[in-house]
Protein backbone atom coordinates (compact mmCIF):
# COMPACT_ATOMS: atom_id res chain seq x y z
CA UNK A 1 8.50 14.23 20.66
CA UNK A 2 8.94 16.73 23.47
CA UNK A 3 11.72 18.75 24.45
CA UNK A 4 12.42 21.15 27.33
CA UNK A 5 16.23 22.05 26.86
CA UNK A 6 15.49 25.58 25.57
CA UNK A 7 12.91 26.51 28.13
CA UNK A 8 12.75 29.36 29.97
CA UNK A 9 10.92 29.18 33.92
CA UNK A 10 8.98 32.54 33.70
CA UNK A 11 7.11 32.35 36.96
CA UNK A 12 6.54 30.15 40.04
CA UNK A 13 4.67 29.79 42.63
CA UNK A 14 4.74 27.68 45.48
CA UNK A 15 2.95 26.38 48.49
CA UNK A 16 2.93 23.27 51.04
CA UNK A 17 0.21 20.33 50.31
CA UNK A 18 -0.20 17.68 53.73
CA UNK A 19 -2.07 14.73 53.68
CA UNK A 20 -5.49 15.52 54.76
CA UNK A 21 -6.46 12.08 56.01
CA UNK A 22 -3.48 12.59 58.50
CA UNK A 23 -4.94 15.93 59.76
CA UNK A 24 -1.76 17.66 57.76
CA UNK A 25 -2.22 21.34 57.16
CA UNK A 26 -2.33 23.60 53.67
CA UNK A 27 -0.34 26.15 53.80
CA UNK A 28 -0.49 28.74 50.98
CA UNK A 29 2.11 31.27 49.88
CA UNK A 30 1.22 34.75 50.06
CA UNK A 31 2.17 35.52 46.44
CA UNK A 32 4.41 34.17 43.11
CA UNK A 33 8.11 33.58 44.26
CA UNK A 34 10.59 35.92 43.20
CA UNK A 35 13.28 33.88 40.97
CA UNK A 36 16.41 35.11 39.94
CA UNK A 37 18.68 33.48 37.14
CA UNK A 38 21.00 31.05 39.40
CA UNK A 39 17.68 29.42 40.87
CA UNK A 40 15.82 29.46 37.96
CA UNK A 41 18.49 26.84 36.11
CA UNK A 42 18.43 24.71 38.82
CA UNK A 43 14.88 24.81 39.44
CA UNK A 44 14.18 23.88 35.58
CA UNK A 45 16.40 21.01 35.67
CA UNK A 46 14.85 19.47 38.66
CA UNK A 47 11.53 20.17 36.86
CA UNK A 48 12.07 19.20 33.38
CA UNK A 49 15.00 16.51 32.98
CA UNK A 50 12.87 13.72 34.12
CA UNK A 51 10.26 14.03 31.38
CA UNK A 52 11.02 11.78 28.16
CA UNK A 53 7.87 12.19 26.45
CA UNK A 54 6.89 9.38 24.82
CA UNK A 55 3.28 8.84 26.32
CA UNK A 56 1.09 11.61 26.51
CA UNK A 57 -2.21 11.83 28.62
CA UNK A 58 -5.33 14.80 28.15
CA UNK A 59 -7.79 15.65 30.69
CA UNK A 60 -10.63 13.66 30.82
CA UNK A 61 -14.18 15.44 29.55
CA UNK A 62 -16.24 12.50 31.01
CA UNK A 63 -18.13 14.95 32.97
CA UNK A 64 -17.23 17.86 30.54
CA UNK A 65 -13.70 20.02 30.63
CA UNK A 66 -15.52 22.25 32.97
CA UNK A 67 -15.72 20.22 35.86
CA UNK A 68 -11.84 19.10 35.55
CA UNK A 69 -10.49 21.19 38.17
CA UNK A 70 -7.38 21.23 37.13
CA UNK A 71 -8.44 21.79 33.57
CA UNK A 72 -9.96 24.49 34.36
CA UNK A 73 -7.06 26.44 36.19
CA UNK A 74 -4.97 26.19 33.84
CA UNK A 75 -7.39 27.09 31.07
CA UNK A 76 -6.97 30.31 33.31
CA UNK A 77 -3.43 30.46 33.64
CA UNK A 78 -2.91 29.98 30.02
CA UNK A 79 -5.55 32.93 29.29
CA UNK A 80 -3.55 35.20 31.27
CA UNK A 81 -0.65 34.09 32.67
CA UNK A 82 0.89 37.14 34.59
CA UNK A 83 -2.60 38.47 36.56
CA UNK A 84 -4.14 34.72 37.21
CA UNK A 85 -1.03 32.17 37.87
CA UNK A 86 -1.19 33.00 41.50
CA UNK A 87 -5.06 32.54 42.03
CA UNK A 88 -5.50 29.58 40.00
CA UNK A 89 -2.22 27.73 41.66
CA UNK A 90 -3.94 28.14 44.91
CA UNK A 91 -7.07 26.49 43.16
CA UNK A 92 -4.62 23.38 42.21
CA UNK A 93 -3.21 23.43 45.95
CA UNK A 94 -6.44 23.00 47.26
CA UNK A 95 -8.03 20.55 44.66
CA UNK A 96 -4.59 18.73 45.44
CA UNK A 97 -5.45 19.17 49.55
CA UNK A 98 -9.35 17.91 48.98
CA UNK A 99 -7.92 14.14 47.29
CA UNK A 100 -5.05 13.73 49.38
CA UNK A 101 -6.83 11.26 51.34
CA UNK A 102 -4.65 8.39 51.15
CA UNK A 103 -2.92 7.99 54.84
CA UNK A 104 0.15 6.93 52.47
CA UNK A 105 0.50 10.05 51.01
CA UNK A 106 2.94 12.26 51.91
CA UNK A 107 2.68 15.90 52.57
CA UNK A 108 5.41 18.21 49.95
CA UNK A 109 5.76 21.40 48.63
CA UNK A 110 3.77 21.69 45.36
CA UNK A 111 5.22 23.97 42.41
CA UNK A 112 2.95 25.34 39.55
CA UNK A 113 4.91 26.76 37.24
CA UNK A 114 4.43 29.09 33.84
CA UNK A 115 6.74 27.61 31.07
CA UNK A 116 7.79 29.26 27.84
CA UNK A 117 9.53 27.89 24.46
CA UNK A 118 9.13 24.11 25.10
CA UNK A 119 9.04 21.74 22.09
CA UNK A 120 6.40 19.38 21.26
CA UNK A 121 5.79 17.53 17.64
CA UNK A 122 7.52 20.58 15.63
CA UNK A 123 6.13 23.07 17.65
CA UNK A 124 6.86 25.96 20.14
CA UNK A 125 4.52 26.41 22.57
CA UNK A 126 4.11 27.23 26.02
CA UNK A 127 3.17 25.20 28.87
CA UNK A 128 2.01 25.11 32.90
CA UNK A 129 4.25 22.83 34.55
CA UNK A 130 2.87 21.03 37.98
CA UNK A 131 5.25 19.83 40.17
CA UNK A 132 5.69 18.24 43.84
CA UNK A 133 8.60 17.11 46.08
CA UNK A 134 7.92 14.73 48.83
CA UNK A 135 11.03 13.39 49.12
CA UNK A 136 13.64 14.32 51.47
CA UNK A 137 17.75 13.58 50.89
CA UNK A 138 20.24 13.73 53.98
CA UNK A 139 23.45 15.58 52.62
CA UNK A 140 26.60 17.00 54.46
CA UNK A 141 28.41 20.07 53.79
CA UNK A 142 32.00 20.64 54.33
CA UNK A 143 33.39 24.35 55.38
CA UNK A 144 36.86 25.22 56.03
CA UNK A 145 37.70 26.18 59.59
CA UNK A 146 41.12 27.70 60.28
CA UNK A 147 43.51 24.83 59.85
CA UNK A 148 40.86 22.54 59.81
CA UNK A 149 37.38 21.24 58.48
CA UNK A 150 33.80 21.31 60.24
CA UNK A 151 31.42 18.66 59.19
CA UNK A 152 27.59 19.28 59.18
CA UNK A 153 24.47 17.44 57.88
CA UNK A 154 21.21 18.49 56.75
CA UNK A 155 18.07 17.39 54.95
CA UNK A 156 16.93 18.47 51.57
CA UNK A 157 15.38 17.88 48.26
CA UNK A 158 17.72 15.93 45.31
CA UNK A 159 17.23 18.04 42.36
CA UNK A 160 18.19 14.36 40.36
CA UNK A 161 14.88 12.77 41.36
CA UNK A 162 11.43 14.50 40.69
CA UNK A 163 8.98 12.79 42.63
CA UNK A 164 5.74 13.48 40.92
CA UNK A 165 4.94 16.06 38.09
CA UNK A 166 3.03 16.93 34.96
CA UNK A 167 3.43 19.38 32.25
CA UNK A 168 0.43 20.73 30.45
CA UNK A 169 1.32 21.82 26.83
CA UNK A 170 -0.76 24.94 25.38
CA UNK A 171 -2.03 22.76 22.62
CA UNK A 172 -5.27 20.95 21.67
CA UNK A 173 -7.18 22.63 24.53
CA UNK A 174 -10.74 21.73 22.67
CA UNK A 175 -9.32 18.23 23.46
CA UNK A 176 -7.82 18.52 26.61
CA UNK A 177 -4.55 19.82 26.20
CA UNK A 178 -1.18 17.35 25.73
CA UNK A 179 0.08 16.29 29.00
CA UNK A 180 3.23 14.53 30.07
CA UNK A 181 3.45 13.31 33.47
CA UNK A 182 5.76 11.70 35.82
CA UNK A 183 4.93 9.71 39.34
CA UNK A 184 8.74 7.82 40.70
CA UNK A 185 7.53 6.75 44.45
CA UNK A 186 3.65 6.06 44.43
CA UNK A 187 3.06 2.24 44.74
CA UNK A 188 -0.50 0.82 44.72
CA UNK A 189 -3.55 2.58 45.75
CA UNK A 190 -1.69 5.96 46.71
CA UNK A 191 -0.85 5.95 43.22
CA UNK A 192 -4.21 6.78 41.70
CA UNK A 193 -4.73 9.70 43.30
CA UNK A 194 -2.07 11.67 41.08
CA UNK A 195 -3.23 10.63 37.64
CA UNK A 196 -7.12 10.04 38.47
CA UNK A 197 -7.80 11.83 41.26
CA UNK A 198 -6.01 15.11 41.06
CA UNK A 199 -5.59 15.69 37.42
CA UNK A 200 -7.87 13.66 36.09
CA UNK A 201 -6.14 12.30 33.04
CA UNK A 202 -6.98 9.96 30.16
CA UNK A 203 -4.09 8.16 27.94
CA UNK A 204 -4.07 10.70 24.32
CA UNK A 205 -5.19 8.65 21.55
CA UNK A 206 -2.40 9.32 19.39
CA UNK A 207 -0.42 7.08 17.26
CA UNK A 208 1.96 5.96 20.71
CA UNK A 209 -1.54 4.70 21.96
CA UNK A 210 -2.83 2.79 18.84
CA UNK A 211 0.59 1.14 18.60
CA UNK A 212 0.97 0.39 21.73
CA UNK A 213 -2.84 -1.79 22.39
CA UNK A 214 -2.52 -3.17 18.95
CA UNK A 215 0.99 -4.69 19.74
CA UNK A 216 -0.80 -6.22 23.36
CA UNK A 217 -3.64 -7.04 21.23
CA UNK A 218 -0.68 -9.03 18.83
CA UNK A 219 1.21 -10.18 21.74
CA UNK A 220 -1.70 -11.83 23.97
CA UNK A 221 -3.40 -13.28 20.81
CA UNK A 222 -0.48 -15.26 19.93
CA UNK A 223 0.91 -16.09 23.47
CA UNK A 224 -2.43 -16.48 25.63
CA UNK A 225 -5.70 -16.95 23.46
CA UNK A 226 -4.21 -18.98 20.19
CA UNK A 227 -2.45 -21.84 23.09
CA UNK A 228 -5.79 -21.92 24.79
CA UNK A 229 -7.92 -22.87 22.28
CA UNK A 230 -5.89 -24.91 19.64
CA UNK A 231 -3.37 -27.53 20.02
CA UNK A 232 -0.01 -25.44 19.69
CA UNK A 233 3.55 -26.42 20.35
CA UNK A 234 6.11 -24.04 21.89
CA UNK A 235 8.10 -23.55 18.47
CA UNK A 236 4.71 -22.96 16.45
CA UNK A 237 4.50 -20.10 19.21
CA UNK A 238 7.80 -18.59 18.58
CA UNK A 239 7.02 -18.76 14.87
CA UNK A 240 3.96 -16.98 15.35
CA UNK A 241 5.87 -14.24 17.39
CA UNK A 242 9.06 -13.91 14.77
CA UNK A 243 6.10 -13.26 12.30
CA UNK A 244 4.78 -10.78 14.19
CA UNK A 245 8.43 -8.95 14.94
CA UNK A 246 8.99 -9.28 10.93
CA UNK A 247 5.54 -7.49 10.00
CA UNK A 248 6.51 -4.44 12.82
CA UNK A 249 9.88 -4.96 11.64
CA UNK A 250 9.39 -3.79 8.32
CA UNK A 251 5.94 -1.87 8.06
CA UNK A 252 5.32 1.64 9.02
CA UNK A 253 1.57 1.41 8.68
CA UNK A 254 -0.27 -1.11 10.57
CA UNK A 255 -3.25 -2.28 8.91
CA UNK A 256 -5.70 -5.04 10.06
CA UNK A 257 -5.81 -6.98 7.03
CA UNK A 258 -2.03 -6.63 5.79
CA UNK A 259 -0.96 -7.65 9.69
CA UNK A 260 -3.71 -10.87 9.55
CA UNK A 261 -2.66 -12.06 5.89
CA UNK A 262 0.98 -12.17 6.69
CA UNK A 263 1.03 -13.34 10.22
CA UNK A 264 -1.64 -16.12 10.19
CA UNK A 265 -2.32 -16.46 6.70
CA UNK A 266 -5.22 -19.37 7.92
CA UNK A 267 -8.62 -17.73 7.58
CA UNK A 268 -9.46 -19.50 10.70
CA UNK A 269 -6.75 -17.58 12.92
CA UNK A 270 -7.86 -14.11 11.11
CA UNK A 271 -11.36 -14.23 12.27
CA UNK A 272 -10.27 -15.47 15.59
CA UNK A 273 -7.94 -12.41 15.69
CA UNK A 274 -10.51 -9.57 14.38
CA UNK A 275 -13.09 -11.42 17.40
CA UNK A 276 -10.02 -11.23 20.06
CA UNK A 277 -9.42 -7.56 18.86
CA UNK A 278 -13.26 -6.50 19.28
CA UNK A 279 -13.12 -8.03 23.02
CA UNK A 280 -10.19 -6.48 23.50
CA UNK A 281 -11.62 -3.20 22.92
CA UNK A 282 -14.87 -3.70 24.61
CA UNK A 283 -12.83 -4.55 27.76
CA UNK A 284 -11.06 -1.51 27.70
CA UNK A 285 -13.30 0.75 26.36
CA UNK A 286 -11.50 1.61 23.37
CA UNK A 287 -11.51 1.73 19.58
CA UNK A 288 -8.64 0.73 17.89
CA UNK A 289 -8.24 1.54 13.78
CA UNK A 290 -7.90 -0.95 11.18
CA UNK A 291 -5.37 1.33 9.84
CA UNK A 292 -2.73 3.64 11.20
CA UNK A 293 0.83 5.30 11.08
CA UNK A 294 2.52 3.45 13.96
CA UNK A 295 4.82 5.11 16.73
CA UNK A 296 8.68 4.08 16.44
CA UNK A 297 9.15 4.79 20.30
CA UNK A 298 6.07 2.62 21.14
CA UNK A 299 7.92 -0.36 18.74
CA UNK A 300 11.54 0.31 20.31
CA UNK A 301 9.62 -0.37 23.74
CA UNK A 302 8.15 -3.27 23.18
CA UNK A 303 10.48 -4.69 20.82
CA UNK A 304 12.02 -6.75 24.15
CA UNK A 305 8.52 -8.28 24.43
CA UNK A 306 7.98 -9.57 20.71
CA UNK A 307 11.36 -11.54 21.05
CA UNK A 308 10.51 -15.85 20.94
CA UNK A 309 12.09 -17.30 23.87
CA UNK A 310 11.70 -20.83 25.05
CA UNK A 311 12.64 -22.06 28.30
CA UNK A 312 13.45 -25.57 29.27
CA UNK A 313 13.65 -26.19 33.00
CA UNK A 314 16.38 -24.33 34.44
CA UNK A 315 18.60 -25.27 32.40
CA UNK A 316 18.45 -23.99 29.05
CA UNK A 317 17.04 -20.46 27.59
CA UNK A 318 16.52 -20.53 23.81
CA UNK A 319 15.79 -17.71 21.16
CA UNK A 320 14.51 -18.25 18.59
CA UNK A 321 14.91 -15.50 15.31
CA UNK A 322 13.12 -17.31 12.56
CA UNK A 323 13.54 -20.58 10.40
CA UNK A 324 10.83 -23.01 11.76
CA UNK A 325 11.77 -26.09 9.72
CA UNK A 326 15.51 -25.48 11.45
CA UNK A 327 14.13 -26.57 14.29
CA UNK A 328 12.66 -30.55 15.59
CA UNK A 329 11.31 -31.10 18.61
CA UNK A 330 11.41 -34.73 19.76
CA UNK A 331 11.28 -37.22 22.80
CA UNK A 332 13.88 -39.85 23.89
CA UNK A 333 11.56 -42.86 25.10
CA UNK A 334 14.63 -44.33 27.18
CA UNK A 335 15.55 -41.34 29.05
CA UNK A 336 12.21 -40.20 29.50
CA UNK A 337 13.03 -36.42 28.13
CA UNK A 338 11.89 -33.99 25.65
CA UNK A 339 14.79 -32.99 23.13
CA UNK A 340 15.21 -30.12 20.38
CA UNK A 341 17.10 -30.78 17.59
CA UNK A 342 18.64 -27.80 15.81
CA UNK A 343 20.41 -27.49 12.12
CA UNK A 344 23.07 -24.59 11.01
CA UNK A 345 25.82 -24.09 8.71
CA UNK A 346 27.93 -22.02 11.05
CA UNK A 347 29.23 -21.31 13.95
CA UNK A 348 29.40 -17.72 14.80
């Protein structure tokens, strides 16, 4: 869990970042911005509020932390935050500069901040925040005149809507740091160039992360591979998937063998499901645990997705919670049609 509702913006700097595949310009600020106390608030809340922190990324060491640009500067920044936070933004600005080569991208000011008592997982730490506005809002303004009102309109940036931002967290830097990050406009290809290109970010293999795969791992065994390759009827599906909601449901650990015993329970499905997890992995070069503590914001996410719902035509949208023998499925050889047949005690 992260927090920034007690943070304090200690310094700033900022410059201008164009799109170098439009033959934009970078222009860099002469030194740190001077903040005072009214900007400072506002600033932090156009920084900060949009971050929920539930996902977490680290820079990628594929070609070792040293050749992570953006690593790097704020390796610096965090060293010695009050001599090097103006050099090593204008390293970011220019890294930033060198990928924007995208002609979608759009040129924005670009904020790298220094970011004291934010919360993350029980702890106080500080953290670099990296920020950039590409957006721009028209607004009017109202002044009294005499007797009367004068109407203008300009153009400028809606402190409700960050357009694309990460904050580093000054912890596990032998790993990469914590990051948080948040991209609201960038659609398709202009959208790698935040995550991969410029920061060069991996997904933190925390307990968020293992949930997360192993409930897609769950998920497409059940609803893609298992209909594939045996003969499987709609309501054995939605059994299936009310099994898997019930193990989620009421475990806090997830472990391999526990998951496959009470799920399946046929040996046949369990080695089908330890052979679907191992592609799985292999495909996206990953190794998930047989056994782990498992993330309750990763479950409240995809708790939508585990639900069994069967659709018939247009017509009719079932759910189904559980009870597999309360349900028939039949067909009506005079009409031509498919039925369900369903049994209660009550109305409710």
């Amino acid at each position: 869990m992260m927090t920034c509702d007690d943070a304090v913006l200690e310094r700033l700097v900022l410059h201008r970042v164009g799109n170098k595949a439009n033959n934009e310009s970078l222009h860099l600020s002469k030194a740190p911005y001077v903040l005072n106390s009214d900007i400072s608030g506002v600033l932090l809340k156009y920084f900060t509020t949009p971050f929920k922190g539930s996902q977490y990324y680290v820079f990628s060491d594929e070609r070792g932390f040293n050749n992570n640009k953006v690593y790097t500067a704020v390796k610096k920044i965090f060293e010695n935050p009050s001599e090097d936070l103006y050099s090593a933004s204008c390293d970011i600005a220019k890294h930033l500069f060198d990928v924007s080569l995208h002609p979608n991208i759009k040129a924005g000011e670009l904020y790298v901040t220094y970011l004291q008592n934010c919360y993350l997982d029980g702890d106080i730490v500080d953290a670099v925040g990296i920020f950039k506005s590409e957006t721009r809002q028209t607004y009017i303004k109202i002044y009294p005149d005499q007797d009367d009102f004068s109407i203008q309109s300009d153009e400028g940036i809606d402190i409700n809507k960050l357009d694309k931002g990460c904050i580093v967290f000054n912890k596990e830097e032998q790993d990469g740091y914590v990051v948080s990050i948040v991209d609201t406009i960038s659609r398709g290809n202009e959208a790698v160039y935040w995550v991969d290109e410029f920061l060069n970010l991996m997904q933190r293999q925390d307990s968020y992360f293992k949930t997360d795969n192993m409930l897609n791992v769950c998920r497409n065994f059940v609803t893609e591979y298992l209909p594939q390759e045996y003969e499987m009827t709609r309501m054995d599906q939605a059994d299936l998937l009310n099994r898997n909601q019930e193990f989620f449901k009421e475990n806090k650990n997830f472990d391999t063998d526990s998951y496959s015993d009470k799920v399946f329970g046929d040996d046949e499905f369990k080695q089908q499901f330890i052979k679907f997890k191992q592609q799985y992995e292999d495909e996206n070069g990953m190794q998930l645990t047989d056994n782990f503590v498992m993330s309750d914001e990763a479950l409240k996410r995809a708790s939508r997705y585990l639900r069994s719902v069967i659709k018939l035509d247009k017509n009719f949208t079932i759910y189904i919670h559980g009870k597999r023998e309360m349900v028939e499925t039949g067909e009506d050889e005079e009409k031509g049609l498919r039925y369900y047949k369903f049994y209660f005690n009550k109305e409710s």
